[in-house]
N, C-alpha and C. Protein backbone atom coordinates (compact mmCIF):
# COMPACT_ATOMS: atom_id res chain seq x y z
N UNK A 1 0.84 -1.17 0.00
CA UNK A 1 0.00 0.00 0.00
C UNK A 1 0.89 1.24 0.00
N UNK A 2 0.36 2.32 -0.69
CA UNK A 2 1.20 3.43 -0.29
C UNK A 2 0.04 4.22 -0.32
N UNK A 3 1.38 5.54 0.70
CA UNK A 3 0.42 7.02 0.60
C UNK A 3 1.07 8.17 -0.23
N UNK A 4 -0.10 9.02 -0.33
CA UNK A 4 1.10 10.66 -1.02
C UNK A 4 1.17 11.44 0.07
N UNK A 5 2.72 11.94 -0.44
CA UNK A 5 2.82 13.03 0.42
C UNK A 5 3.26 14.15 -0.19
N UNK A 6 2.47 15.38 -0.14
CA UNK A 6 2.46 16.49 -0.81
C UNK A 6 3.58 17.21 0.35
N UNK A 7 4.77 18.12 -0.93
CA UNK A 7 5.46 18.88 -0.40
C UNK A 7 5.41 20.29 -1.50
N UNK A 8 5.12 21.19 -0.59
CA UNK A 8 4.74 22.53 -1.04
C UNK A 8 6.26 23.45 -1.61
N UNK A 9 6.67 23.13 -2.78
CA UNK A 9 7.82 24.20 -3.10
C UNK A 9 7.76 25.54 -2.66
N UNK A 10 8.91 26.03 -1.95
CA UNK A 10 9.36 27.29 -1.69
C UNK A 10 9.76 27.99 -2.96
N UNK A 11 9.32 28.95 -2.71
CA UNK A 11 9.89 30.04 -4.10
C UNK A 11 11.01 30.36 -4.69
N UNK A 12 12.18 30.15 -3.34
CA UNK A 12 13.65 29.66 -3.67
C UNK A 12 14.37 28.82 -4.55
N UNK A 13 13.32 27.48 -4.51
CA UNK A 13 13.28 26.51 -5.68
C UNK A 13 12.85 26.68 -6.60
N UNK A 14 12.31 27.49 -7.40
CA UNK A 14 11.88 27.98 -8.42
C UNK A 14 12.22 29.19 -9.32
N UNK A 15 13.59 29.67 -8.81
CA UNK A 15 14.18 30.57 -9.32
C UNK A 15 13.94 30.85 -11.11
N UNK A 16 14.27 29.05 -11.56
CA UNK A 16 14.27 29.04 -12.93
C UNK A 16 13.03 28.72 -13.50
N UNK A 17 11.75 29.42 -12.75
CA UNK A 17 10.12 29.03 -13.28
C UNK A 17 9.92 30.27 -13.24
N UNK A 18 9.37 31.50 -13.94
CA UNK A 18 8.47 32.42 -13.95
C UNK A 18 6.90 31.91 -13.49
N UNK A 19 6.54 31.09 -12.42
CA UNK A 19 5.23 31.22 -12.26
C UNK A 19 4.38 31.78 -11.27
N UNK A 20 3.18 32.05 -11.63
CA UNK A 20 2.29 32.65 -10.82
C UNK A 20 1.98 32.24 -9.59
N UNK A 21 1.82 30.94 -10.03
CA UNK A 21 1.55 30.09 -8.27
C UNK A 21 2.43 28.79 -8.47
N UNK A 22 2.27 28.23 -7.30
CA UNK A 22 3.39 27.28 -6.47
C UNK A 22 2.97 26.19 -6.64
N UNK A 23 3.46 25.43 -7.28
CA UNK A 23 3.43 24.22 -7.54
C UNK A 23 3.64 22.96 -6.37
N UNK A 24 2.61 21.87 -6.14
CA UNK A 24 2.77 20.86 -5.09
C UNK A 24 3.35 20.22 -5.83
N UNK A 25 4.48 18.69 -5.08
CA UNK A 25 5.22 17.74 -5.84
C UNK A 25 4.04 16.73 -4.76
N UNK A 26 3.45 15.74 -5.58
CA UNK A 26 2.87 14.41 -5.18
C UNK A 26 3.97 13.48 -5.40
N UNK A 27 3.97 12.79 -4.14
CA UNK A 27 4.76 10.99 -4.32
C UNK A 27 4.24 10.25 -3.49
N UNK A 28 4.44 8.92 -4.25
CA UNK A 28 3.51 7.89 -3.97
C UNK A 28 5.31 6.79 -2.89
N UNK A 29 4.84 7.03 -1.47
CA UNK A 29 5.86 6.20 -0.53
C UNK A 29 5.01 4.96 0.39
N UNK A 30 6.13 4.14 0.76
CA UNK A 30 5.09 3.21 1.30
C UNK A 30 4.66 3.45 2.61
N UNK A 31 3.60 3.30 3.03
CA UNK A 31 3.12 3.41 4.15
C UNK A 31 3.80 3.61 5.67
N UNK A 32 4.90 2.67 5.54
CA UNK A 32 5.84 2.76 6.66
C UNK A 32 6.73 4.47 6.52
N UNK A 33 6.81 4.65 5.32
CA UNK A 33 7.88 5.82 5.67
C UNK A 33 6.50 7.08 6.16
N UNK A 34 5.23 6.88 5.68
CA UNK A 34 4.40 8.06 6.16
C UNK A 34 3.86 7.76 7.94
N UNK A 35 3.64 6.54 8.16
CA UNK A 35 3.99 6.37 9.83
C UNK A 35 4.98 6.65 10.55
N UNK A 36 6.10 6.56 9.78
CA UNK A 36 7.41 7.48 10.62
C UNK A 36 7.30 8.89 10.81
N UNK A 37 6.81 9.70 9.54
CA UNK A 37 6.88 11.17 9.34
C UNK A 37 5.33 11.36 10.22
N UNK A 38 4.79 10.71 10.57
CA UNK A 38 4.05 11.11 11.63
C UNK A 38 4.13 10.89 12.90
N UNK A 39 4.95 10.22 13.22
CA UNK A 39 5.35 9.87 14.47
C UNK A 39 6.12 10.78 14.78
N UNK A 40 7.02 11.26 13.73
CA UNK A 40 8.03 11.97 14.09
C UNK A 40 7.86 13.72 14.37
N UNK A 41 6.70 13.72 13.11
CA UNK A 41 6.62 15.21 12.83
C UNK A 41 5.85 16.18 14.19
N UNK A 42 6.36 17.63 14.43
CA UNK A 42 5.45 18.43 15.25
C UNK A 42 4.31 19.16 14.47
N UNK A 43 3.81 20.20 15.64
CA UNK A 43 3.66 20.93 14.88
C UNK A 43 4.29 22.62 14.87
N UNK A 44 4.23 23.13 13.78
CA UNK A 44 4.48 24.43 13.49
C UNK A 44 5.08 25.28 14.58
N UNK A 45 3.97 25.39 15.66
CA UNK A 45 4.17 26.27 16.64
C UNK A 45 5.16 25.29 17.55
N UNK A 46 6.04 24.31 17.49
CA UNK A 46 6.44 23.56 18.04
C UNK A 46 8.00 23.91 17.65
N UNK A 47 8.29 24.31 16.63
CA UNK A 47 9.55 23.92 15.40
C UNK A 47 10.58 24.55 15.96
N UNK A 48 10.72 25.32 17.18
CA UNK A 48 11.67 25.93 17.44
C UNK A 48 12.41 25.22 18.41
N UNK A 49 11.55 24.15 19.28
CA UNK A 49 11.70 23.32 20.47
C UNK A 49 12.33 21.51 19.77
N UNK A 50 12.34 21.44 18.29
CA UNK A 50 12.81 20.53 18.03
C UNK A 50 12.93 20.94 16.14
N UNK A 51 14.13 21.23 16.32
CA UNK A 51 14.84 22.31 15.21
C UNK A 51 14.98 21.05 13.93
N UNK A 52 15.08 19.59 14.24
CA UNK A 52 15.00 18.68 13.18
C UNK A 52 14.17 17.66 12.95
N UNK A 53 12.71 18.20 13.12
CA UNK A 53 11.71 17.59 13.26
C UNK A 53 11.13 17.57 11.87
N UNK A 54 10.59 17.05 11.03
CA UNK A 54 9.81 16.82 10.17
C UNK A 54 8.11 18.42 10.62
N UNK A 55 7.89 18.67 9.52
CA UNK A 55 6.64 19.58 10.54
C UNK A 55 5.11 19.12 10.22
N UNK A 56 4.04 18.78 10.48
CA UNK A 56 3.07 18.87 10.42
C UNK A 56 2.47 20.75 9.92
N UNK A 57 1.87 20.68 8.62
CA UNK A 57 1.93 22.08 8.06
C UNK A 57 0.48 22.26 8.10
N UNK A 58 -0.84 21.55 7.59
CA UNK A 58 -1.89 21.58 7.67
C UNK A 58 -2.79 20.90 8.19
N UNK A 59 -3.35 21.07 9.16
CA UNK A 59 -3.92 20.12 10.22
C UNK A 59 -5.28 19.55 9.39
N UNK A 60 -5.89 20.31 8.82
CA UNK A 60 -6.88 20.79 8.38
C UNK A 60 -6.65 18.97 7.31
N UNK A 61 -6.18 18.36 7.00
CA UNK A 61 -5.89 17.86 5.62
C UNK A 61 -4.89 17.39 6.44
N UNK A 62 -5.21 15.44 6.59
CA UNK A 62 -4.27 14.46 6.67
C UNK A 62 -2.96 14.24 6.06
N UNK A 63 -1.80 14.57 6.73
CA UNK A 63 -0.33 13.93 6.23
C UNK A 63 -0.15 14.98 5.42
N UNK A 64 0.03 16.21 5.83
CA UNK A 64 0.59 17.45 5.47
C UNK A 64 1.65 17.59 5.95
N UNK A 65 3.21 17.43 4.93
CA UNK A 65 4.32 17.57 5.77
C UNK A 65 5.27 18.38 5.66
N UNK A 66 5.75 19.43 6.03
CA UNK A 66 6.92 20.07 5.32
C UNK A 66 8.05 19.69 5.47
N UNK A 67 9.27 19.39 5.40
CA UNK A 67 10.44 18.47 5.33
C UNK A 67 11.41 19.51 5.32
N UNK A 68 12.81 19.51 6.04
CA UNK A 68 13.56 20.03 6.30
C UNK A 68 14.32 19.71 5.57
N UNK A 69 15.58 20.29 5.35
CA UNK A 69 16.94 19.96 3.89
C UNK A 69 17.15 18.40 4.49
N UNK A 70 17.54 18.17 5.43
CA UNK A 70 18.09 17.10 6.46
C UNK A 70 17.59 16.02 6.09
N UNK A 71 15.93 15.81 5.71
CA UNK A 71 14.93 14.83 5.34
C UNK A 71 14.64 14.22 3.99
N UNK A 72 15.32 15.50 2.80
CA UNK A 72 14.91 15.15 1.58
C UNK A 72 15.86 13.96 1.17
N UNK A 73 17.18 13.60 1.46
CA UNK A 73 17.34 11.89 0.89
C UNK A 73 16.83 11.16 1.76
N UNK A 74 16.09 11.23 2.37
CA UNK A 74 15.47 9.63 2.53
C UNK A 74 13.98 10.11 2.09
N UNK A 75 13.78 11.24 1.85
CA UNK A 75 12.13 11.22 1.02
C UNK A 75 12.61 10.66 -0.35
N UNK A 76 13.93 10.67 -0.97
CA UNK A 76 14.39 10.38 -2.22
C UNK A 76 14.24 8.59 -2.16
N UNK A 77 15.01 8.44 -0.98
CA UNK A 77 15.10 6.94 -1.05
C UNK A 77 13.67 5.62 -0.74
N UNK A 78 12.34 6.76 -0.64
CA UNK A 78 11.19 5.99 -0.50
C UNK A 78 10.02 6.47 -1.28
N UNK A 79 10.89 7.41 -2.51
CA UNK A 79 9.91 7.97 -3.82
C UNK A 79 9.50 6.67 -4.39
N UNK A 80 8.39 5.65 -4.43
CA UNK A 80 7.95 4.73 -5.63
C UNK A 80 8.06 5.42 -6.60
N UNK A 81 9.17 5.05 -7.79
CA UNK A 81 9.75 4.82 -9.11
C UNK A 81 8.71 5.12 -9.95
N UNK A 82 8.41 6.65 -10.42
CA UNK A 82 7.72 6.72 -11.68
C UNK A 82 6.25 7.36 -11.23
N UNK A 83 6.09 7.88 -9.50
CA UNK A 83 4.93 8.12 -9.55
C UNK A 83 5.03 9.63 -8.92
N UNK A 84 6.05 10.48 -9.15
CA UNK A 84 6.20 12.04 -8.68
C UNK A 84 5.03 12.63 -10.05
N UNK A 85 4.63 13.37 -9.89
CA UNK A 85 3.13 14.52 -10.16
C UNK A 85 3.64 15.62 -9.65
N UNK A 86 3.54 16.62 -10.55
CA UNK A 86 3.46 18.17 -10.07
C UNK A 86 2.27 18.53 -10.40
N UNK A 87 1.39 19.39 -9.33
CA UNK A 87 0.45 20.17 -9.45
C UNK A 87 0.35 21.50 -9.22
N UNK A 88 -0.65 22.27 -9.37
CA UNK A 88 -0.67 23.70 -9.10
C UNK A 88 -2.10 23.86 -8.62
């Protein structure tokens, strides 16, 4: 089974896009790595008290995560092969 986990590009990353709005990246990981990032993750108003935490970004909307530099190779190493989606 897997889940998605939407990560919201910063505008920083997009230097080389002229666009209007911000594009989400969808990936399809297996279940175990989104039970970790919730186990692990705080929230927001939390982020200062655990500086390498994964964050919980929208409560509102299940498995909203924002990911720290620290996190993105092992979000690399549990991308299922062929199923990244960009949206807007």
């Amino acid at each position: 089974m897997s889940c998605s986990v939407w990560r919201k590009l910063h505008k920083n990353n997009l230097k080389h896009l002229n666009l209007g709005t911000t594009p989400f990246k969808q990936f399809e990981v297996p279940t175990s790595y989104v039970d970790k990032l919730r186990r692990s993750s705080v929230l927001e108003a939390e982020k200062s008290m655990f500086p390498n935490a994964p964050l919980r970004v929208d409560t509102h909307f299940k498995d909203q995560f924002e990911l720290r530099p620290e996190h993105f190779q092992e979000l690399m190493e549990n991308v299922v092969p062929g199923t990244a989606k960009t949206r807007f």
